[in-house]
C-alpha atoms as a PDB file:
ATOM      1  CA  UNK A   1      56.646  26.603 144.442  1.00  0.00           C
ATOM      2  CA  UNK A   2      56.718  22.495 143.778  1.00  0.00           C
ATOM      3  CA  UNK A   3      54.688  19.763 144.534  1.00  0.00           C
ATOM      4  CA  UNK A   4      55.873  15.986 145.708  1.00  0.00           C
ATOM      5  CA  UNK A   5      57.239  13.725 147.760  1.00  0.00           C
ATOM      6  CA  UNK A   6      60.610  12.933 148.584  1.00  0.00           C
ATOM      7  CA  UNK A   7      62.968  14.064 145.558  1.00  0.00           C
ATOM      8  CA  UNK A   8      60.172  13.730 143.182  1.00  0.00           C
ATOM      9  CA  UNK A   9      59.203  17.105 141.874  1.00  0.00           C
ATOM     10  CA  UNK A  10      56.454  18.193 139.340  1.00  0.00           C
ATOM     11  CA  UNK A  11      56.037  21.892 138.041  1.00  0.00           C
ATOM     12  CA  UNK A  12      52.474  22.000 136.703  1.00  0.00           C
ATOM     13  CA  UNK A  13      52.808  24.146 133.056  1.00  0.00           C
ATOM     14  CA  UNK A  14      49.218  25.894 131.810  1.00  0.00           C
ATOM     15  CA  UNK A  15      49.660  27.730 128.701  1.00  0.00           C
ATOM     16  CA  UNK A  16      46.638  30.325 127.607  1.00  0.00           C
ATOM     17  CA  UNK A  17      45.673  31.543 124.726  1.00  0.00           C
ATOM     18  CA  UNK A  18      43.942  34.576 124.690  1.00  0.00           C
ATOM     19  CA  UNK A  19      43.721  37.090 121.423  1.00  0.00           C
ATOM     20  CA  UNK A  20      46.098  37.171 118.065  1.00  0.00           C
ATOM     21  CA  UNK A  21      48.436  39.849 120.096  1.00  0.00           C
ATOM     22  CA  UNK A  22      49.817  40.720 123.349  1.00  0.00           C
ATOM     23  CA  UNK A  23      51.597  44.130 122.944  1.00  0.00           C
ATOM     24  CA  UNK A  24      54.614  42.889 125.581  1.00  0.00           C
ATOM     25  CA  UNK A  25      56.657  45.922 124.936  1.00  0.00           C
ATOM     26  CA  UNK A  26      53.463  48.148 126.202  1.00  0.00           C
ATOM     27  CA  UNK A  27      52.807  46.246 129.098  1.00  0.00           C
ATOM     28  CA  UNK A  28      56.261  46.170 129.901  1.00  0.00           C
ATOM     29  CA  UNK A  29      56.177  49.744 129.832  1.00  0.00           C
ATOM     30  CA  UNK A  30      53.350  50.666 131.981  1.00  0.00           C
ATOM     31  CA  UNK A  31      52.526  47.554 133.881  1.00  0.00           C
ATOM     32  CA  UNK A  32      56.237  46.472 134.889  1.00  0.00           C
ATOM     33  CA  UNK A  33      57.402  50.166 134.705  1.00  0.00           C
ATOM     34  CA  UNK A  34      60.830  49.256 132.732  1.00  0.00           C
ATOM     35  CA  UNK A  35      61.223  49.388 128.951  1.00  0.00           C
ATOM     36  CA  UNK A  36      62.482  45.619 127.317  1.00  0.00           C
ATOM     37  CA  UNK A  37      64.622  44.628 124.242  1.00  0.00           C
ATOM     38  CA  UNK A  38      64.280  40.640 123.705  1.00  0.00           C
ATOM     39  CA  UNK A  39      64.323  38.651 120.833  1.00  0.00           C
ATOM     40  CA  UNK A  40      61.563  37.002 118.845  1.00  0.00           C
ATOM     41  CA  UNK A  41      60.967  33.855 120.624  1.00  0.00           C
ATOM     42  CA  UNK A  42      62.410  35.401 123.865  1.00  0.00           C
ATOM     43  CA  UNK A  43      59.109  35.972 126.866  1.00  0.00           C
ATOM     44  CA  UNK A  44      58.792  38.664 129.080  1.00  0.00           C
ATOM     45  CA  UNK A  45      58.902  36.989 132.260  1.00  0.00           C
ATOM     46  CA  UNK A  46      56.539  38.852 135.404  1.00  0.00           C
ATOM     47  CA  UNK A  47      55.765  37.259 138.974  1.00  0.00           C
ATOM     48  CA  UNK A  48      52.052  37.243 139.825  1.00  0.00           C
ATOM     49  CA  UNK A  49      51.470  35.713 143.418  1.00  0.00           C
ATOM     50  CA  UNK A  50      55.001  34.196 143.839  1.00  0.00           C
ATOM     51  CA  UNK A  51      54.156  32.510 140.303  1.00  0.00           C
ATOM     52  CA  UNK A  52      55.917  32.466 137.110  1.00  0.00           C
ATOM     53  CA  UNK A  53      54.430  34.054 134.190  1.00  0.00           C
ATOM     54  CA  UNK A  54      56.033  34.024 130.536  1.00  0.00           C
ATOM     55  CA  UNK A  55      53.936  36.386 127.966  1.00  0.00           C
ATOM     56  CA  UNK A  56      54.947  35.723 124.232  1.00  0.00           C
ATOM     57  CA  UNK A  57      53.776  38.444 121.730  1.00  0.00           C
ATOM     58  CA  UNK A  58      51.729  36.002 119.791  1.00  0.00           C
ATOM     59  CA  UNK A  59      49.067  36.107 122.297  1.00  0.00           C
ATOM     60  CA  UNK A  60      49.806  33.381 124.743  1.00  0.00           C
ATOM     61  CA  UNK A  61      50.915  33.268 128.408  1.00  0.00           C
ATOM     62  CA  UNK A  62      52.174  30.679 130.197  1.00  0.00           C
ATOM     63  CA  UNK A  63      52.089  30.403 133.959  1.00  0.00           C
ATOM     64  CA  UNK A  64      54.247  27.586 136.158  1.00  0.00           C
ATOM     65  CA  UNK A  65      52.093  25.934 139.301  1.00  0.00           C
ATOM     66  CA  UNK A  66      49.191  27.569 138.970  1.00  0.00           C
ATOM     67  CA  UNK A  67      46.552  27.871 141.459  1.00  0.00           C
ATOM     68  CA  UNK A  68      42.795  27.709 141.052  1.00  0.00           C
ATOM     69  CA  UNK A  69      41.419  31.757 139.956  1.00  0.00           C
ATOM     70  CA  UNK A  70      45.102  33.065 138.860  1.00  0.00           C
ATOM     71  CA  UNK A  71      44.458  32.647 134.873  1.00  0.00           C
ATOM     72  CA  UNK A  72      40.785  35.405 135.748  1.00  0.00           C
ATOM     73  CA  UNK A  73      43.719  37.098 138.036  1.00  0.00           C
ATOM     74  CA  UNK A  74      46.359  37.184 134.881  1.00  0.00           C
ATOM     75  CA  UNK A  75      44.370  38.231 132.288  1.00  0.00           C
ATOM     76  CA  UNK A  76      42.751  41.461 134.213  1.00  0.00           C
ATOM     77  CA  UNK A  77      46.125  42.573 134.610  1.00  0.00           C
ATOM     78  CA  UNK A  78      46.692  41.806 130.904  1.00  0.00           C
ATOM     79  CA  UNK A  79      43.736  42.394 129.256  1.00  0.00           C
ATOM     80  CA  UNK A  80      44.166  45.986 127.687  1.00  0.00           C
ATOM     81  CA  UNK A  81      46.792  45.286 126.579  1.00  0.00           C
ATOM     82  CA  UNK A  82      45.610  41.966 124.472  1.00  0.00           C
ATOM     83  CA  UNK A  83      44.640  42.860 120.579  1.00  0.00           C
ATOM     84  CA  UNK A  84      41.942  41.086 119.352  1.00  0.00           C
ATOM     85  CA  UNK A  85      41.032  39.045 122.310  1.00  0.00           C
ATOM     86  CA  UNK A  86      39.299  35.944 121.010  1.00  0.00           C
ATOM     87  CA  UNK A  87      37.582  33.087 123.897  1.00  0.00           C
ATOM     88  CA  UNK A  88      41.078  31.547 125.801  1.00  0.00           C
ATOM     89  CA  UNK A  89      42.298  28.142 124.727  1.00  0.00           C
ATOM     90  CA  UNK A  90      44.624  25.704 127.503  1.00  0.00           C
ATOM     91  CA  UNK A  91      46.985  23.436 127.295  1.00  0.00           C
ATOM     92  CA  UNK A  92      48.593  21.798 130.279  1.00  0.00           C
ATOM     93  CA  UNK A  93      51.996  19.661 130.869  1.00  0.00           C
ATOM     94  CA  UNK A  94      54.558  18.832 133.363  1.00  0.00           C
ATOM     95  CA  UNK A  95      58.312  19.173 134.012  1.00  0.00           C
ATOM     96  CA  UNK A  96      59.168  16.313 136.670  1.00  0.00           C
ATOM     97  CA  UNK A  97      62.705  16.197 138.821  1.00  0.00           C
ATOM     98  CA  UNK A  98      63.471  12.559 139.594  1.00  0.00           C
ATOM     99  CA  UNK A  99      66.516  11.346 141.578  1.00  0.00           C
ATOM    100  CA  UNK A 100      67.128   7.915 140.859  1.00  0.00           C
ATOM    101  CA  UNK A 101      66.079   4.842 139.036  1.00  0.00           C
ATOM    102  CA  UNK A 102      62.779   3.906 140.726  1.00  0.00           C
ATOM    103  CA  UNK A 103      61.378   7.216 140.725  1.00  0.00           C
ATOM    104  CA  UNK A 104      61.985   7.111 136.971  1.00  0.00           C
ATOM    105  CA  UNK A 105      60.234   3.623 136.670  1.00  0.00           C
ATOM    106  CA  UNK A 106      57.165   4.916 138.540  1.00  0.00           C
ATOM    107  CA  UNK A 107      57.238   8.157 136.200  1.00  0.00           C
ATOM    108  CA  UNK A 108      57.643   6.060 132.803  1.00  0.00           C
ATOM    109  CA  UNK A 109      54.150   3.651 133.469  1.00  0.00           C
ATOM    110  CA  UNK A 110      53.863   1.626 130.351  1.00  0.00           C
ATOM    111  CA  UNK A 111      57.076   3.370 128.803  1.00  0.00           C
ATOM    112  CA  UNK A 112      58.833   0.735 131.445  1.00  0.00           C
ATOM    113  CA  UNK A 113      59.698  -1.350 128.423  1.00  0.00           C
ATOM    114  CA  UNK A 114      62.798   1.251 127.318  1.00  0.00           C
ATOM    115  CA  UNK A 115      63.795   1.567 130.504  1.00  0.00           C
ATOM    116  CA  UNK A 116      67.312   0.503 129.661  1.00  0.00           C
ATOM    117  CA  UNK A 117      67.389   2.640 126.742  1.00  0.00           C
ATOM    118  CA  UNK A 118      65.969   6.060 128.982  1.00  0.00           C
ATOM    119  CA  UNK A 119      67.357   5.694 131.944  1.00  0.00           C
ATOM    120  CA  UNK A 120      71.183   7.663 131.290  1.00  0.00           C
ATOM    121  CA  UNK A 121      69.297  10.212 129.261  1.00  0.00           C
ATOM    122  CA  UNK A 122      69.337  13.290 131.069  1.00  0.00           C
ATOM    123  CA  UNK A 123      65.697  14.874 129.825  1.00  0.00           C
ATOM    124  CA  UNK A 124      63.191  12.621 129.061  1.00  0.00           C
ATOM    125  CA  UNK A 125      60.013  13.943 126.935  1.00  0.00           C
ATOM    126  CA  UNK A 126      56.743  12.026 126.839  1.00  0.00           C
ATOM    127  CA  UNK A 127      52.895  12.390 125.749  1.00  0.00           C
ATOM    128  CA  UNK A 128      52.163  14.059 129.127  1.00  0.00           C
ATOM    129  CA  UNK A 129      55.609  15.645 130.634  1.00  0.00           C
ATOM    130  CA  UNK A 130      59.251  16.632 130.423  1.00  0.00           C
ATOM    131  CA  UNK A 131      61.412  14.502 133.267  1.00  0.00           C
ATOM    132  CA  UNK A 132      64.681  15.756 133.872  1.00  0.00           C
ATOM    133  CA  UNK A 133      66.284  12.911 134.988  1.00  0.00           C
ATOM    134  CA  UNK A 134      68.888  13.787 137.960  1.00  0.00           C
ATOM    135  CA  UNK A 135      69.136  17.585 136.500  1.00  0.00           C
ATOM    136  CA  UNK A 136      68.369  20.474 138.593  1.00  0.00           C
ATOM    137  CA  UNK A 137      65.496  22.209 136.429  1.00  0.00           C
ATOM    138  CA  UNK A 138      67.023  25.717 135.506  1.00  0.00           C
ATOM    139  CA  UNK A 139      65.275  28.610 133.418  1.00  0.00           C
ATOM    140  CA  UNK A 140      66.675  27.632 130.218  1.00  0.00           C
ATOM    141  CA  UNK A 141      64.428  24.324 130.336  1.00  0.00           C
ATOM    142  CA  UNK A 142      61.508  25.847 131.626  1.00  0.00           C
ATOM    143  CA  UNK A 143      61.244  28.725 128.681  1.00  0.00           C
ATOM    144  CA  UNK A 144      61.816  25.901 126.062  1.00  0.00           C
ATOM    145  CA  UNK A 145      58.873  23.926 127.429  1.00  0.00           C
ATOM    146  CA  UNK A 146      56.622  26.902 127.901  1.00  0.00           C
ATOM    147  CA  UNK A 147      57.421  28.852 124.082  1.00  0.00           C
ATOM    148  CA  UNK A 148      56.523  25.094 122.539  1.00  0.00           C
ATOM    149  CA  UNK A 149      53.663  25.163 124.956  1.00  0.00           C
ATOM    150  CA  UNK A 150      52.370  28.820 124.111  1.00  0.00           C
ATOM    151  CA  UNK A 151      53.320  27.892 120.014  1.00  0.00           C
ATOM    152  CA  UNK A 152      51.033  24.644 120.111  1.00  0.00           C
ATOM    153  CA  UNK A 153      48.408  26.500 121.307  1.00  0.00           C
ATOM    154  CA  UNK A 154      48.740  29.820 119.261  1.00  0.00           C
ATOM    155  CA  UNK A 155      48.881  27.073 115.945  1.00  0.00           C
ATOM    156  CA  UNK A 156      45.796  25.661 117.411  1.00  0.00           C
ATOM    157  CA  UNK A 157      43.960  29.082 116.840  1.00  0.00           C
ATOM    158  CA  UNK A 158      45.300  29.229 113.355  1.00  0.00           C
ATOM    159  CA  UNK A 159      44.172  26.187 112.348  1.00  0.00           C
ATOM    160  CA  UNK A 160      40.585  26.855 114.020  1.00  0.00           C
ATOM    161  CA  UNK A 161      40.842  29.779 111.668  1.00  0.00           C
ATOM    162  CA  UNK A 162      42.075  28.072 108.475  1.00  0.00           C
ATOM    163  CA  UNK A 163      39.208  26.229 109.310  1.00  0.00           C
ATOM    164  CA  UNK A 164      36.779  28.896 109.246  1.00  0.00           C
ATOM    165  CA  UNK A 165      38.512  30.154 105.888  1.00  0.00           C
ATOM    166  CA  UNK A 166      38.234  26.617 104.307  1.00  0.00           C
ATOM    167  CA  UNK A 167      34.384  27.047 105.306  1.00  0.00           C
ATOM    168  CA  UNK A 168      34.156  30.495 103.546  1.00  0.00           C
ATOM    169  CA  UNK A 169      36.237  29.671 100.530  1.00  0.00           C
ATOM    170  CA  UNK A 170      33.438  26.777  99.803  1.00  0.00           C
ATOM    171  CA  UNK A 171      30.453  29.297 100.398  1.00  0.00           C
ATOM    172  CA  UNK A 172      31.585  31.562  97.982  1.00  0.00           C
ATOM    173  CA  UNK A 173      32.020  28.304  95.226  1.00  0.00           C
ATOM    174  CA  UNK A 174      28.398  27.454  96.218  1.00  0.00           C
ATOM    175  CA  UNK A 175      27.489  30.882  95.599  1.00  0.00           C
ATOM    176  CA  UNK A 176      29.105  31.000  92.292  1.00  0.00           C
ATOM    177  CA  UNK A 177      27.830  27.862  91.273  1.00  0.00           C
ATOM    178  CA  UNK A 178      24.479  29.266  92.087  1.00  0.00           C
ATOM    179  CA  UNK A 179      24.419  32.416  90.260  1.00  0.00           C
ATOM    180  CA  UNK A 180      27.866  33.333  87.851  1.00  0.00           C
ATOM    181  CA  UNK A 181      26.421  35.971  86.214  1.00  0.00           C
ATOM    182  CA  UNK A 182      25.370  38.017  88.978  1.00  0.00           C
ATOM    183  CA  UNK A 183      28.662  36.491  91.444  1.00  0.00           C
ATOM    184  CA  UNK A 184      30.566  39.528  93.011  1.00  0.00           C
ATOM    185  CA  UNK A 185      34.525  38.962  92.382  1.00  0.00           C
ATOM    186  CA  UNK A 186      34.945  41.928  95.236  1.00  0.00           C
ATOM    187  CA  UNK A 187      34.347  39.311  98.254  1.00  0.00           C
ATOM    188  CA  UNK A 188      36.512  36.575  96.945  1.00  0.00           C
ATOM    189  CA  UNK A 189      39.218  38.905  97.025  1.00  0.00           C
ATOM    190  CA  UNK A 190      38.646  40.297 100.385  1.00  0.00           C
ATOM    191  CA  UNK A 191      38.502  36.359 101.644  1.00  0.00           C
ATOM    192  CA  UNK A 192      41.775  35.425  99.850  1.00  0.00           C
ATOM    193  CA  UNK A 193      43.294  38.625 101.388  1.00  0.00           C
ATOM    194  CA  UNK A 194      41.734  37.121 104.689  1.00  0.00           C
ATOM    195  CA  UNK A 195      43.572  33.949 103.816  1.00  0.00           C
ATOM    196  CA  UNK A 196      47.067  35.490 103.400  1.00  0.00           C
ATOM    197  CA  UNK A 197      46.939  37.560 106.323  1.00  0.00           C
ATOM    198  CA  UNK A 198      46.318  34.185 108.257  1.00  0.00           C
ATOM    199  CA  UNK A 199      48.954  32.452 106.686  1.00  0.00           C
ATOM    200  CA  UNK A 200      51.408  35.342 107.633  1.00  0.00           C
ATOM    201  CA  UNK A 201      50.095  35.091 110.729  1.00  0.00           C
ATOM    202  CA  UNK A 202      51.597  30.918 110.609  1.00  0.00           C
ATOM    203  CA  UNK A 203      54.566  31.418 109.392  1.00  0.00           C
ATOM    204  CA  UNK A 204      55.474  35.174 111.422  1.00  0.00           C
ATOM    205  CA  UNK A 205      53.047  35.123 114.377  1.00  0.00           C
ATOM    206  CA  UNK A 206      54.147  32.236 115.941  1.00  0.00           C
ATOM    207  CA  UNK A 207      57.279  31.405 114.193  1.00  0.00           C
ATOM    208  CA  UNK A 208      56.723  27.531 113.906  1.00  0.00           C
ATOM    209  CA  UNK A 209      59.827  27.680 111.196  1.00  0.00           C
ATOM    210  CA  UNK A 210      62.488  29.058 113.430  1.00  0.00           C
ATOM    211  CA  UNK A 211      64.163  28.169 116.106  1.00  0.00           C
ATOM    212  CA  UNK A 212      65.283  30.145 119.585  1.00  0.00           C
ATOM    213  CA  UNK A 213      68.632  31.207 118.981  1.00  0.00           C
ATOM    214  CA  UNK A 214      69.652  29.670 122.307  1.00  0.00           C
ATOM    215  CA  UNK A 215      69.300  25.724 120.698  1.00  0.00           C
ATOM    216  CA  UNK A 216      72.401  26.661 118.401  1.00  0.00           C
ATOM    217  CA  UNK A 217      74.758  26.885 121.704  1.00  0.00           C
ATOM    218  CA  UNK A 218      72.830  24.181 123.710  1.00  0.00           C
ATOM    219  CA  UNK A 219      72.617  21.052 121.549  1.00  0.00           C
ATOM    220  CA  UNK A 220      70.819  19.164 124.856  1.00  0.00           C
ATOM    221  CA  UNK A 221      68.050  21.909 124.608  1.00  0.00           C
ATOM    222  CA  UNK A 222      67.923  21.344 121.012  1.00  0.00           C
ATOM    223  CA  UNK A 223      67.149  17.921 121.076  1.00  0.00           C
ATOM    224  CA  UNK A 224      64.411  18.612 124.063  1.00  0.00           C
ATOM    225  CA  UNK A 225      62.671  21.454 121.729  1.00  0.00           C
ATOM    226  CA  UNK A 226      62.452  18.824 118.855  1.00  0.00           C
ATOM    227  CA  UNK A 227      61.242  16.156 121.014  1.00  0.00           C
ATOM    228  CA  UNK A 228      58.931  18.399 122.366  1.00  0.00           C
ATOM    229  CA  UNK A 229      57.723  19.766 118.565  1.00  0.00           C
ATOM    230  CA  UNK A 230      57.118  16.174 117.770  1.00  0.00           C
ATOM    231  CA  UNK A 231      54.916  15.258 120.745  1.00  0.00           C
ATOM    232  CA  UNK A 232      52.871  18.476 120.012  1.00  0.00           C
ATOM    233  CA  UNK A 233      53.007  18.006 116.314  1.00  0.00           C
ATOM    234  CA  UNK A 234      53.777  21.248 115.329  1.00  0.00           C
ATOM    235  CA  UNK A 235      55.920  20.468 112.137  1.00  0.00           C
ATOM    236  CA  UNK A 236      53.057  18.195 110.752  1.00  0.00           C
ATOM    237  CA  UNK A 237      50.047  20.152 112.039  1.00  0.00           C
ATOM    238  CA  UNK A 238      51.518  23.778 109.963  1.00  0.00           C
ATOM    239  CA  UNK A 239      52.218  21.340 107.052  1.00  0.00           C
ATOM    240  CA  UNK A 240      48.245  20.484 107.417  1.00  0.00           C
ATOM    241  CA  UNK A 241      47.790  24.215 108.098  1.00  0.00           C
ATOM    242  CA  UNK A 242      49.785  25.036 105.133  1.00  0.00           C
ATOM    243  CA  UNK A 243      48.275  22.519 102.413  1.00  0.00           C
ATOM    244  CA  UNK A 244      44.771  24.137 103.366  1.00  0.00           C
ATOM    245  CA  UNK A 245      45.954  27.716 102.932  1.00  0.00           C
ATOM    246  CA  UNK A 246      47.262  26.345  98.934  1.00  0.00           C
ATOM    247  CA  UNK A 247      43.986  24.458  98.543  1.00  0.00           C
ATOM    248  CA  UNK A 248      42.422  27.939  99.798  1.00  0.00           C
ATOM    249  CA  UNK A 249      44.297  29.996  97.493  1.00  0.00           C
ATOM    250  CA  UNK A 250      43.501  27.658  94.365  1.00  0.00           C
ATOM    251  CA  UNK A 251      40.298  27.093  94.543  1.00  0.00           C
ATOM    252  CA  UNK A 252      40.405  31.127  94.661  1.00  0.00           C
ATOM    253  CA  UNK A 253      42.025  31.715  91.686  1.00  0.00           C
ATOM    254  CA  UNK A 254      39.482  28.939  90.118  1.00  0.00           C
ATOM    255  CA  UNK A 255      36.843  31.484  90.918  1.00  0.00           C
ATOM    256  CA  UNK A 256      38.246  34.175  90.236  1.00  0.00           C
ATOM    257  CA  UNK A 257      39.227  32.625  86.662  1.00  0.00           C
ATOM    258  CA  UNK A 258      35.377  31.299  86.014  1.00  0.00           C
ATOM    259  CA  UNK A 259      33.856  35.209  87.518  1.00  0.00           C
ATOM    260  CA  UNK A 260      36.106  36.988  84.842  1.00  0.00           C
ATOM    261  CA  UNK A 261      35.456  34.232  82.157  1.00  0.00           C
ATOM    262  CA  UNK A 262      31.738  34.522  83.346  1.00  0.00           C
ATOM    263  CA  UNK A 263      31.678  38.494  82.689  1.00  0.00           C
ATOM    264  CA  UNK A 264      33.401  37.917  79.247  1.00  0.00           C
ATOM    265  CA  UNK A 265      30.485  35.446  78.023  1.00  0.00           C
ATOM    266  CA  UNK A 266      28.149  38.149  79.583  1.00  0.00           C
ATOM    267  CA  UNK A 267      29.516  40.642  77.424  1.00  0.00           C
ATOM    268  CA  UNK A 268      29.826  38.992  74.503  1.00  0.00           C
ATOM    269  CA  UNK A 269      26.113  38.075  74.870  1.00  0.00           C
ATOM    270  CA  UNK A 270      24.790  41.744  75.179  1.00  0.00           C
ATOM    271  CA  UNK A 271      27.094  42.461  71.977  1.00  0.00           C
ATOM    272  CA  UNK A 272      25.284  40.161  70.225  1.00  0.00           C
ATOM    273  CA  UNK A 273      21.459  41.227  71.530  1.00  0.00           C
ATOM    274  CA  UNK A 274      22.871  44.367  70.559  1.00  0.00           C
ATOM    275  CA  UNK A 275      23.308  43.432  66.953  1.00  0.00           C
ATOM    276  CA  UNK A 276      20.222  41.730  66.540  1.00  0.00           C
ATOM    277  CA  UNK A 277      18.599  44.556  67.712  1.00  0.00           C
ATOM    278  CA  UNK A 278      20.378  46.617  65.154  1.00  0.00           C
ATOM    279  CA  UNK A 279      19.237  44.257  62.837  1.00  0.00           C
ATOM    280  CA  UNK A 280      15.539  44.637  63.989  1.00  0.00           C
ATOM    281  CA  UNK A 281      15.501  47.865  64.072  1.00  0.00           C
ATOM    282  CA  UNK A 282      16.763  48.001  60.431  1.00  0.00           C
ATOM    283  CA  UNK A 283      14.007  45.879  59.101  1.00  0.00           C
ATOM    284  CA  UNK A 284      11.627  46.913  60.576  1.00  0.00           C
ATOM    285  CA  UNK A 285      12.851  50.376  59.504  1.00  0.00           C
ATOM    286  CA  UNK A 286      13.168  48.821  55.835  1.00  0.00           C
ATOM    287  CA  UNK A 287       9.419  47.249  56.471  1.00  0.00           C
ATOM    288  CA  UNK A 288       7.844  50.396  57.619  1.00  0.00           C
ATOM    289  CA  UNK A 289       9.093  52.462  54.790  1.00  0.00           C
ATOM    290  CA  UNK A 290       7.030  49.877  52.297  1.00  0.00           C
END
């Protein structure tokens, strides 16, 4: 199902996020009754309601032309079979058919300007949609748009996450700063554990490093998925991601460093009331004898 006039077509793309997992070979399984082989960035593609739905692993679905009550609809079906479930995120875009030059010029707004330099380009990516521009849209665009779709999203989790790390990572300084002697080096290691498994989750999870094997046979779809990764700012936002996780990690070891230096001074300490005791004890051993 489309909306428009005339030959101008929009397909309204909503991505969810809803938990760190969606078990797609399970749901496949059960749900779908049929077991599934794909690849890594490949979806599992379902119909709900005449609607296209694209599940990635990483714990985002994507649905074309949604109507109003299908994402409560979606995720019942989906639900047990979602690890972790965490509160959904969106993220919405378009994919817009135009036919000739004026419906282009009414698409582009202000981008009117490099008209002359857009207008024989045969996908067109902006802020707010991706116009195929005298192209029939075929499946091959629409799983592009919809895994960078269901990637930004998933990265925005992680960084909400990194976030919360960043925020632990400085309570535990605070805490050392307020008592060394008595700091616990057991939690820091559990939070820098917490740390790594997030960072795996970056760099695996969502696979922001790779690319879908089909961009190495299609160089047009390879140019759309970069174009697409720079409106969404995936490579720079996982570099942010990324510097946080090493600032993480650092000021761990720091801590870790100062508990274990901490313990040593403590220990040398109680050596040394030891031998004045010792020493106390003999005079007053040598005193007591007089």
């Amino acid at each position: 199902m489309v909306s428009g006039t005339d030959n101008l077509i929009r397909y309204s793309i909503v991505a969810y996020n809803v938990g760190r997992e969606i078990d797609v070979k399970k749901f496949s399984r059960e749900y779908l009754k049929h077991r599934t082989r794909i690849s890594w960035e490949e979806p599992l593609l379902f119909y709900h309601q005449d609607r296209e739905v694209y599940i990635y692993s990483f714990g985002s679905f994507v649905v074309v032309n949604p109507y109003k009550g299908i994402f409560q609809e979606i995720y019942r079906v989906l639900e047990k079979y979602v690890k972790n479930p965490l509160k959904p995120y969106t993220e919405r875009y378009e994919i817009i058919v135009v036919q000739d030059k004026k419906e282009l010029k009414e698409i582009l707004g202000e981008l009117t300007n490099k008209m002359r330099e857009l207008e024989n380009k045969r996908i067109i990516v902006t802020d707010s949609a991706c116009i195929l521009n005298g192209v029939r849209l075929n499946r091959d665009v629409t799983k592009i748009v919809t895994f960078t779709l269901a990637q930004s999203l998933a990265l925005e989790r992680i960084e909400k996450d990194v976030d919360a790390a960043l925020d632990k990572a400085q309570n535990i300084l605070e805490r050392f700063e307020k008592s060394r002697v008595l700091f616990r080096i057991k939690p820091a290691v559990k939070s820098l554990i917490s740390v790594l498994r997030t960072r795996f989750d970056a760099i695996s999870d969502v696979m922001v490093l790779e690319k879908p094997e089909i961009l190495w046979e299609e160089p047009e779809l390879d140019v759309l998925y970069e174009e697409l990764r720079d409106i969404f700012e995936i490579d720079e936002r996982f570099r942010a991601v990324d510097k946080k996780l090493e600032d993480i990690l650092e000021m761990g070891q720091i801590i870790s460093d100062l508990a274990s230096a901490s313990r040593e001074l403590l220990l040398e300490s109680l050596i040394i009331l030891l031998i004045i005791v010792e020493i106390i004890l003999t005079l007053a051993e040598y005193f007591f004898k007089w």
